[in-house]
Each structure stands twice: as C-alpha cells, then as structure tokens.
PDB file of N, CA and C in Angstrom:
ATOM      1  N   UNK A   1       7.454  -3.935   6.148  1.00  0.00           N
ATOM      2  CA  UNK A   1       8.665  -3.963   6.921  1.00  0.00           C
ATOM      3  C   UNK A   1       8.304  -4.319   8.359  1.00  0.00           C
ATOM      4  N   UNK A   2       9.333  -5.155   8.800  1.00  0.00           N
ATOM      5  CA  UNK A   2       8.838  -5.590  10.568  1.00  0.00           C
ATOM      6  C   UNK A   2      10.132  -4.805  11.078  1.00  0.00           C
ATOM      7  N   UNK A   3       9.542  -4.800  12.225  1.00  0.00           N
ATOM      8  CA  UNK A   3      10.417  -4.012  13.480  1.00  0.00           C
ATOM      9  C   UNK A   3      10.319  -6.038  14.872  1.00  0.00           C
ATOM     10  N   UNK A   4      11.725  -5.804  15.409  1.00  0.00           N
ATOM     11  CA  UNK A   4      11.238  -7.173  16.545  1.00  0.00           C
ATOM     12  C   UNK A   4      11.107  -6.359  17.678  1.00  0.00           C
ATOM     13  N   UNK A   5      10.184  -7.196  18.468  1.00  0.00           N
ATOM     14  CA  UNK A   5      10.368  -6.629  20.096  1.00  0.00           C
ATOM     15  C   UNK A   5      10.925  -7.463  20.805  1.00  0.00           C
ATOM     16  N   UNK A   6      11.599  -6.957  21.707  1.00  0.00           N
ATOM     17  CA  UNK A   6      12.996  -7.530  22.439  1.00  0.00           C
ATOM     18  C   UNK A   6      12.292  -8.194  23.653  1.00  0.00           C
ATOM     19  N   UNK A   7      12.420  -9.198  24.962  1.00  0.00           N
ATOM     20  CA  UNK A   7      12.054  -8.973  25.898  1.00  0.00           C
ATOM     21  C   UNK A   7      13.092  -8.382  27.006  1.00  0.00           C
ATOM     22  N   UNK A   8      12.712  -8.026  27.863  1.00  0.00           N
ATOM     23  CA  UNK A   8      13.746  -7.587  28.838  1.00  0.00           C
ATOM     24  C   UNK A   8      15.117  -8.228  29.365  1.00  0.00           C
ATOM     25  N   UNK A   9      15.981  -7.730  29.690  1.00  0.00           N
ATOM     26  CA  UNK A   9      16.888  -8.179  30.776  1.00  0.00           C
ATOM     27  C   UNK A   9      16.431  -9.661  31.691  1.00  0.00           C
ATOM     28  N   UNK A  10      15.365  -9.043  32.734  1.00  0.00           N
ATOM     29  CA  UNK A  10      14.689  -9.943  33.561  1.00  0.00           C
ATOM     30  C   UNK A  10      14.432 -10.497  33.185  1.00  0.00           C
ATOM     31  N   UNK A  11      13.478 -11.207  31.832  1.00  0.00           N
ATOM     32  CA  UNK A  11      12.537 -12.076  31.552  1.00  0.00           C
ATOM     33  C   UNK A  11      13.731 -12.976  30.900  1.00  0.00           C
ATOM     34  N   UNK A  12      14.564 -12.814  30.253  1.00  0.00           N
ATOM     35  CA  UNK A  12      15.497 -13.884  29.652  1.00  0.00           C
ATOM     36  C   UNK A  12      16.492 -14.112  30.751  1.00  0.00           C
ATOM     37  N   UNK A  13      16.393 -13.623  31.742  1.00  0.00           N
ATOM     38  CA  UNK A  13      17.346 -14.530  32.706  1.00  0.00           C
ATOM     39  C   UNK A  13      16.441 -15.060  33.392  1.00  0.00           C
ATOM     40  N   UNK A  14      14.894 -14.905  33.814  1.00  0.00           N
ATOM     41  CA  UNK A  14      13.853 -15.779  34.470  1.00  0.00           C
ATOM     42  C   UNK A  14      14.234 -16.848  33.611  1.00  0.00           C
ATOM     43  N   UNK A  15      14.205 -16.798  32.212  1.00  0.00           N
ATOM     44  CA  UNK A  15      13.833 -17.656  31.298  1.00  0.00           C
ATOM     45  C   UNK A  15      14.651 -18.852  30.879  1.00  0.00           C
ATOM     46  N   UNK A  16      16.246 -18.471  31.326  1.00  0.00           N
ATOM     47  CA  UNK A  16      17.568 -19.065  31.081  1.00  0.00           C
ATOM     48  C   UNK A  16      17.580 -19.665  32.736  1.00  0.00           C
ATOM     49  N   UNK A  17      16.994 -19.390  33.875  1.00  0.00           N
ATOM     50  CA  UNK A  17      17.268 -19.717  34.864  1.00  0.00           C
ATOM     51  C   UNK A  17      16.123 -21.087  35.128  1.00  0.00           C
ATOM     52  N   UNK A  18      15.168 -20.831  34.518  1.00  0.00           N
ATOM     53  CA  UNK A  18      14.504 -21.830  34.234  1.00  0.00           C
ATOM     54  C   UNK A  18      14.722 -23.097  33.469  1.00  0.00           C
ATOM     55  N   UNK A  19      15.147 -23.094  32.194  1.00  0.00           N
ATOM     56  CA  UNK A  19      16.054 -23.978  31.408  1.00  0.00           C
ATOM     57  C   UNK A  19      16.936 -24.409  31.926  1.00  0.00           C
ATOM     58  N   UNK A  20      17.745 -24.070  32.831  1.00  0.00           N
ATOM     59  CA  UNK A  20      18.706 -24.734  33.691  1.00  0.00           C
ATOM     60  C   UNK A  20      18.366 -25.954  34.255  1.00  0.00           C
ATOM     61  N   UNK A  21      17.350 -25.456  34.222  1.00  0.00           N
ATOM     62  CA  UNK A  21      17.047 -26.259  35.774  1.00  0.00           C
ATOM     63  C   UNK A  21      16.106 -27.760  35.289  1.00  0.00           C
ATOM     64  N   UNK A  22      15.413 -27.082  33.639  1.00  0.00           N
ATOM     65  CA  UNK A  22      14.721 -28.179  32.857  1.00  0.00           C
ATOM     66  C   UNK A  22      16.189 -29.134  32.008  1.00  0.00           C
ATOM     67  N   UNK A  23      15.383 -30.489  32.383  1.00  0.00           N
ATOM     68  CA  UNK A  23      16.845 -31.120  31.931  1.00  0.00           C
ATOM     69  C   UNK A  23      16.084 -31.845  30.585  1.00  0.00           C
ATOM     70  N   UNK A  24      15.763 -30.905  29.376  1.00  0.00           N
ATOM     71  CA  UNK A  24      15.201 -31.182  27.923  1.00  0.00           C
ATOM     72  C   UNK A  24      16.081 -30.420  26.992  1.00  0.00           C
ATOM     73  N   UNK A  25      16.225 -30.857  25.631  1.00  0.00           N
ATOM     74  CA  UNK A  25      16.714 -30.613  24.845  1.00  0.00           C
ATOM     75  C   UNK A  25      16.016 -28.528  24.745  1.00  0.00           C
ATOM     76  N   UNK A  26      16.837 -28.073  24.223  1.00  0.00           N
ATOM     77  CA  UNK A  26      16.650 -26.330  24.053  1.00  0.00           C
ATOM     78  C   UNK A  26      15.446 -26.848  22.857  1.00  0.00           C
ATOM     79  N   UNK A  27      14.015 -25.929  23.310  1.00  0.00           N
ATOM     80  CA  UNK A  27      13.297 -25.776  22.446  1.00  0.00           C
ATOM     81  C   UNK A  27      13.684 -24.691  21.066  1.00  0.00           C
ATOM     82  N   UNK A  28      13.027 -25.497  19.824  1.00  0.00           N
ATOM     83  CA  UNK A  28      12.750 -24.133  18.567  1.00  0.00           C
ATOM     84  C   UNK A  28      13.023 -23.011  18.987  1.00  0.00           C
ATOM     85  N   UNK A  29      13.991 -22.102  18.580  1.00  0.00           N
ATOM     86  CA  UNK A  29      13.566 -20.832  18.487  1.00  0.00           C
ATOM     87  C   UNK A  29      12.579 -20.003  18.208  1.00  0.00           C
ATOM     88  N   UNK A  30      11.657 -20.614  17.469  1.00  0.00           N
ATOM     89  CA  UNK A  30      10.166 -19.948  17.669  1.00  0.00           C
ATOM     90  C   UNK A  30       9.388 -20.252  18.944  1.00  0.00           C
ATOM     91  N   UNK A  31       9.624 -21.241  19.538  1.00  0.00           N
ATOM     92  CA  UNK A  31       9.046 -21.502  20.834  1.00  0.00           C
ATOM     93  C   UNK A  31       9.633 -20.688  22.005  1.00  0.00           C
ATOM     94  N   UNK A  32      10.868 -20.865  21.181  1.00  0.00           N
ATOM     95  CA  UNK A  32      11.578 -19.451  22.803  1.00  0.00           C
ATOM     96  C   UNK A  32      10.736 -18.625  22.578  1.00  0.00           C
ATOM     97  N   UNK A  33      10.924 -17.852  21.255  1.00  0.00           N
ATOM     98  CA  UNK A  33      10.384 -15.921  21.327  1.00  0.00           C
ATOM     99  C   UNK A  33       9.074 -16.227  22.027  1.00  0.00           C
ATOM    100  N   UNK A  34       8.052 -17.325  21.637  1.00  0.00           N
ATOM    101  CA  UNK A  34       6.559 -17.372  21.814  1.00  0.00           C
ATOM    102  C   UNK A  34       6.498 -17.244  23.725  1.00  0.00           C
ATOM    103  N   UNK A  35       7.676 -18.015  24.192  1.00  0.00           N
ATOM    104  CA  UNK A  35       7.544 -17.747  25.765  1.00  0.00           C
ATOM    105  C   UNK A  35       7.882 -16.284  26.501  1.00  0.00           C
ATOM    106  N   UNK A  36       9.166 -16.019  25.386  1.00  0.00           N
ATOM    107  CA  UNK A  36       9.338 -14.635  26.098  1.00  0.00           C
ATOM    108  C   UNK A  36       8.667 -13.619  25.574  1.00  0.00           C
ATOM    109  N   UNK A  37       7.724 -13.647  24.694  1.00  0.00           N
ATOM    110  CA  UNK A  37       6.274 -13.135  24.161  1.00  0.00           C
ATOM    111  C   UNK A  37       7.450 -11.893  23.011  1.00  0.00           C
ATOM    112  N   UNK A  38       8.052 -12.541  22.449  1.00  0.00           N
ATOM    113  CA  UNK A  38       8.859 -11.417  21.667  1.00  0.00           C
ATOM    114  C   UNK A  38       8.327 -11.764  20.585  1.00  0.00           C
ATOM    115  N   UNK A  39       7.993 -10.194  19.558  1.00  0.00           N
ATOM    116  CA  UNK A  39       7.379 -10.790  18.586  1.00  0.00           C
ATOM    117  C   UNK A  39       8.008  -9.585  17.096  1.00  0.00           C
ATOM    118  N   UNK A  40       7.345 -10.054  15.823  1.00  0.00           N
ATOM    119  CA  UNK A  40       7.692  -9.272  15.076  1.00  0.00           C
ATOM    120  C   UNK A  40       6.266  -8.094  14.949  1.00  0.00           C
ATOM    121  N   UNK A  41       6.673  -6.854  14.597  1.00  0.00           N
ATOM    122  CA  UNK A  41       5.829  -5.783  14.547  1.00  0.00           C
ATOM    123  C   UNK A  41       5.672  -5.030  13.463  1.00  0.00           C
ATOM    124  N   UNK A  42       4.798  -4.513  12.633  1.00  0.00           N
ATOM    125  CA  UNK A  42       4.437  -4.500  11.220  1.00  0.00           C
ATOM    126  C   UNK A  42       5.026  -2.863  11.467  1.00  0.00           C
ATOM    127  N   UNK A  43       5.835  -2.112  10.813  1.00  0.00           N
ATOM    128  CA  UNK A  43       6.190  -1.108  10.877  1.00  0.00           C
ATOM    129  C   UNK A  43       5.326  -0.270   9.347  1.00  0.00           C
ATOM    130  N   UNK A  44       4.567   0.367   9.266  1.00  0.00           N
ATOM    131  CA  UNK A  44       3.705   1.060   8.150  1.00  0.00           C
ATOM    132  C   UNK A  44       4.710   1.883   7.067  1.00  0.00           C
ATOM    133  N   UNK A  45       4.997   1.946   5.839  1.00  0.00           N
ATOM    134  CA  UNK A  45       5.322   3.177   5.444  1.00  0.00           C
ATOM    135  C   UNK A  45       5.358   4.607   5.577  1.00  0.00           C
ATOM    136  N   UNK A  46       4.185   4.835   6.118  1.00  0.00           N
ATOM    137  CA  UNK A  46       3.488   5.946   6.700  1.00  0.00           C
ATOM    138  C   UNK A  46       4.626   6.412   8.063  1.00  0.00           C
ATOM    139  N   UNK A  47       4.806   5.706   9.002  1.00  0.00           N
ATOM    140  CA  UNK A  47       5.780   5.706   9.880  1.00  0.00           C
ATOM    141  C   UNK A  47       7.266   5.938   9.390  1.00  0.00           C
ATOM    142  N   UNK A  48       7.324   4.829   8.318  1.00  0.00           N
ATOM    143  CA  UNK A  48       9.046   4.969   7.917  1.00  0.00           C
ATOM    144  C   UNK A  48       9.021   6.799   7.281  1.00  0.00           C
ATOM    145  N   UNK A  49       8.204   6.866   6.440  1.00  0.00           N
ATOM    146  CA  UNK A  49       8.071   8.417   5.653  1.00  0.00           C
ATOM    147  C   UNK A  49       8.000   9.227   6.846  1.00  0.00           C
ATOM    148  N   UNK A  50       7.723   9.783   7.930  1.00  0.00           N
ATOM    149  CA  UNK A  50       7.966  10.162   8.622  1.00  0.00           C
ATOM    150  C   UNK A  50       9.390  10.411   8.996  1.00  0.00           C
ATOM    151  N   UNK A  51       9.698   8.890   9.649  1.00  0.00           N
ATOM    152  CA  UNK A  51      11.395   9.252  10.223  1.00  0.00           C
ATOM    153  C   UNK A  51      11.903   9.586   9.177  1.00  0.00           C
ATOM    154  N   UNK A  52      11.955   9.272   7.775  1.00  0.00           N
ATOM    155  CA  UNK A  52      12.669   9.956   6.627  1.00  0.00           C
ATOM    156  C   UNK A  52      13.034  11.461   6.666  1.00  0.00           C
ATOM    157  N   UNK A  53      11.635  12.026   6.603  1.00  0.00           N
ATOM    158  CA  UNK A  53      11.678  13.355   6.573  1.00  0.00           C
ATOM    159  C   UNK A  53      11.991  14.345   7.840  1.00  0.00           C
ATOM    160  N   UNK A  54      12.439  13.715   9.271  1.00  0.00           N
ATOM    161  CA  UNK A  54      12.506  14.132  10.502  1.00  0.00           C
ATOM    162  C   UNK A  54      13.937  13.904  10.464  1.00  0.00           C
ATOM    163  N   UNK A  55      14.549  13.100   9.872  1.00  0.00           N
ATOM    164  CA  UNK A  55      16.171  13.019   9.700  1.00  0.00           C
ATOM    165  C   UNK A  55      16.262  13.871   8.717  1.00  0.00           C
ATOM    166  N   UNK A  56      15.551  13.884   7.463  1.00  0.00           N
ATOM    167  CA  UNK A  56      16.525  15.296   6.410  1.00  0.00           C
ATOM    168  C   UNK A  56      16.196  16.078   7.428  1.00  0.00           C
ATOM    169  N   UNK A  57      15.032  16.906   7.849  1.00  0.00           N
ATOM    170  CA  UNK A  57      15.302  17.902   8.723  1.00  0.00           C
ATOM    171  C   UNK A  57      16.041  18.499   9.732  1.00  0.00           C
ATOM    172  N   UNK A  58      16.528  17.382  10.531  1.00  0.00           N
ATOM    173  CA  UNK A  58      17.724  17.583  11.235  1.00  0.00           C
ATOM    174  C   UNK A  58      18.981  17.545  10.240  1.00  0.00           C
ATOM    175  N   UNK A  59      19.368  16.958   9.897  1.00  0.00           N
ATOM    176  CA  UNK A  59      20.511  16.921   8.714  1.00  0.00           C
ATOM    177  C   UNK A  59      20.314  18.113   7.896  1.00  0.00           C
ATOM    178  N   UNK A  60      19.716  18.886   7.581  1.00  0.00           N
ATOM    179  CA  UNK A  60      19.195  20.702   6.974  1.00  0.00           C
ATOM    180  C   UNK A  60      19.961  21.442   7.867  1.00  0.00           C
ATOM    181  N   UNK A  61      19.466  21.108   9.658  1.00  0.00           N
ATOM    182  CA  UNK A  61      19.707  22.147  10.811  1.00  0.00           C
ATOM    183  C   UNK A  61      21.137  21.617  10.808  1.00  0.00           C
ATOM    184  N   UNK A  62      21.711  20.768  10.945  1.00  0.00           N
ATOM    185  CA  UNK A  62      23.128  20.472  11.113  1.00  0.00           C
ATOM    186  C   UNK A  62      23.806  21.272   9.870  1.00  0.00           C
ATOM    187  N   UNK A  63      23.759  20.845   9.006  1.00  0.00           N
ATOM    188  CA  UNK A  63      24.195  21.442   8.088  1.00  0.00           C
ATOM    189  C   UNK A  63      24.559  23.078   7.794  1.00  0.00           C
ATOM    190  N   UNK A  64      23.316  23.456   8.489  1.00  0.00           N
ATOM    191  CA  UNK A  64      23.345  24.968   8.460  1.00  0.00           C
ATOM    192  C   UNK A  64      24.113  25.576   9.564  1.00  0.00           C
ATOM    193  N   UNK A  65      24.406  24.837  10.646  1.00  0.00           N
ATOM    194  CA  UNK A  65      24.728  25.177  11.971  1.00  0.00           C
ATOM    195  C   UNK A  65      26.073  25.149  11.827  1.00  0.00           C
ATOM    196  N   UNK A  66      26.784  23.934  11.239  1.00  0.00           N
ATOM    197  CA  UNK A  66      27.870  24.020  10.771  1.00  0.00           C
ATOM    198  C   UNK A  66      28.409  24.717   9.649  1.00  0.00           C
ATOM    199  N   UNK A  67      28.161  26.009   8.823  1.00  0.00           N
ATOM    200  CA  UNK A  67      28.086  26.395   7.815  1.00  0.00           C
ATOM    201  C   UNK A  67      27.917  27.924   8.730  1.00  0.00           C
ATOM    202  N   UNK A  68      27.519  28.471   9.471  1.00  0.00           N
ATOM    203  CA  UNK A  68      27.364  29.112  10.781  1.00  0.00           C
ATOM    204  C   UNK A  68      28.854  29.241  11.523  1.00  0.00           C
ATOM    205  N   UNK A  69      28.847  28.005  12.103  1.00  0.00           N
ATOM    206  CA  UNK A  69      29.927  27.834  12.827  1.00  0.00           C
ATOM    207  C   UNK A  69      30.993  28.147  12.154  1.00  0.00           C
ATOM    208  N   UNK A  70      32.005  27.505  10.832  1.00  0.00           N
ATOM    209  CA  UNK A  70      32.532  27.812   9.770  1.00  0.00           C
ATOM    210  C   UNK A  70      32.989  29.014   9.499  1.00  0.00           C
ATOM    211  N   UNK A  71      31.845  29.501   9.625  1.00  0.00           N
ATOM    212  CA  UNK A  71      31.915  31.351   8.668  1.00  0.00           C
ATOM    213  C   UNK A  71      32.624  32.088  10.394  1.00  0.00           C
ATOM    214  N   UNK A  72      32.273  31.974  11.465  1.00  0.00           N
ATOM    215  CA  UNK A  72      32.131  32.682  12.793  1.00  0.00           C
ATOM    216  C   UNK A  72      33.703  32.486  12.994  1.00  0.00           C
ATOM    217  N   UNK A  73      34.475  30.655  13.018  1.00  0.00           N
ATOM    218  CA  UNK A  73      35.564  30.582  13.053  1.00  0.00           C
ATOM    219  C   UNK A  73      36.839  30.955  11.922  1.00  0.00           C
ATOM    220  N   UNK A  74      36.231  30.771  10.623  1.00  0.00           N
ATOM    221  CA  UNK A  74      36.657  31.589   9.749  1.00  0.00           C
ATOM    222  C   UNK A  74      37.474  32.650   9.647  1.00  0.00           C
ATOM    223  N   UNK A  75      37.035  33.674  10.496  1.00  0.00           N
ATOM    224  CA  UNK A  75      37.321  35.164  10.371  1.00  0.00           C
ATOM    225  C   UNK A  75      37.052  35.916   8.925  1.00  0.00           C
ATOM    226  N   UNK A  76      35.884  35.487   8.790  1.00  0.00           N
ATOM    227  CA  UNK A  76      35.556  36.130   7.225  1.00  0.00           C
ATOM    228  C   UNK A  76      34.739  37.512   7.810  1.00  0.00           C
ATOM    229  N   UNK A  77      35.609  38.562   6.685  1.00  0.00           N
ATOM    230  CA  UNK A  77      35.299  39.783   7.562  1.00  0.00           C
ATOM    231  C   UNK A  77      34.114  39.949   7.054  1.00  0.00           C
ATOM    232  N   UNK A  78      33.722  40.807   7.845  1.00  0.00           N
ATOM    233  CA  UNK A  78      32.132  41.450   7.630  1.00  0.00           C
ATOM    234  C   UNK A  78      31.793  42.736   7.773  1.00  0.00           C
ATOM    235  N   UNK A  79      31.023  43.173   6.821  1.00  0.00           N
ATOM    236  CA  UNK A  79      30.768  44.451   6.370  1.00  0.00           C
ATOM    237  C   UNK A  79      29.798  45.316   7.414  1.00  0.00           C
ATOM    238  N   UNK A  80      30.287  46.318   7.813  1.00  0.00           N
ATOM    239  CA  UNK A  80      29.598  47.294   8.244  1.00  0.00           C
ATOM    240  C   UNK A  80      28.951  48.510   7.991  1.00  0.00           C
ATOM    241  N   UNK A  81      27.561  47.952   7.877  1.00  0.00           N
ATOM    242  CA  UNK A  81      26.951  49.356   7.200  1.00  0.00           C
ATOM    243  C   UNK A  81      27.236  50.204   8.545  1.00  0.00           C
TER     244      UNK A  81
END
C-alpha cells in the first residue's frame, strides 16, 4: 500500500509562479511531482495493523463512555447497599 506526500502551500505556488512565467507547454505530471519532490511512500502492513487496532481501541472507549453516559442520563435507579 502507498501513502503520497504532498508538497507545501509555498512550493506549488513557487512552482505555478514559475510556469507562468515559462512560456512551454505544462510538463507530464510525473515531471511536476519529480520537481515538487512529491512522491509515493510504501506504507508496511505492520503500520496499517497498528492503526487498525488503535481505532478498535478507541471505538471500545467510545462505546463504553457512551453506554456510561446513557445509564447516568437514563435515570436508571440504583441500588443502595
């Protein structure tokens, strides 16, 4: 799986302000990214399995928090030893 990297704000308006000013046909789109050094990035499984399991975990705590919340607004009575 690839992830892209973006270049900045700045560098694509250096980059568009430059082209202006060149009076040539718009290069390849692979020749753009190669100037504004944007590239594709090998994202590991190992990484994706990670965020997998860091989202169920939050999605567990949500779940429970709201299930919490629920019961509190509820008014489900509760027993007093």
């Amino acid at each position: 799986m690839y992830s892209v990297t973006h270049p900045s704000k700045e560098q694509v308006r250096a980059y568009m302000r430059w082209r202006k000013g060149a009076r040539q046909a718009p290069p390849a789109p692979y020749e753009i990214r190669r100037q504004l050094a944007c590239s594709l990035v090998d994202v590991s499984p190992a990484i994706l399995a990670v965020q997998g399991w860091q989202l169920s975990a939050d999605m567990a705590r949500l779940g429970t928090l709201m299930a919490i919340a629920w019961l509190m607004d509820s008014g489900v009575a509760h027993r007093k030893n």
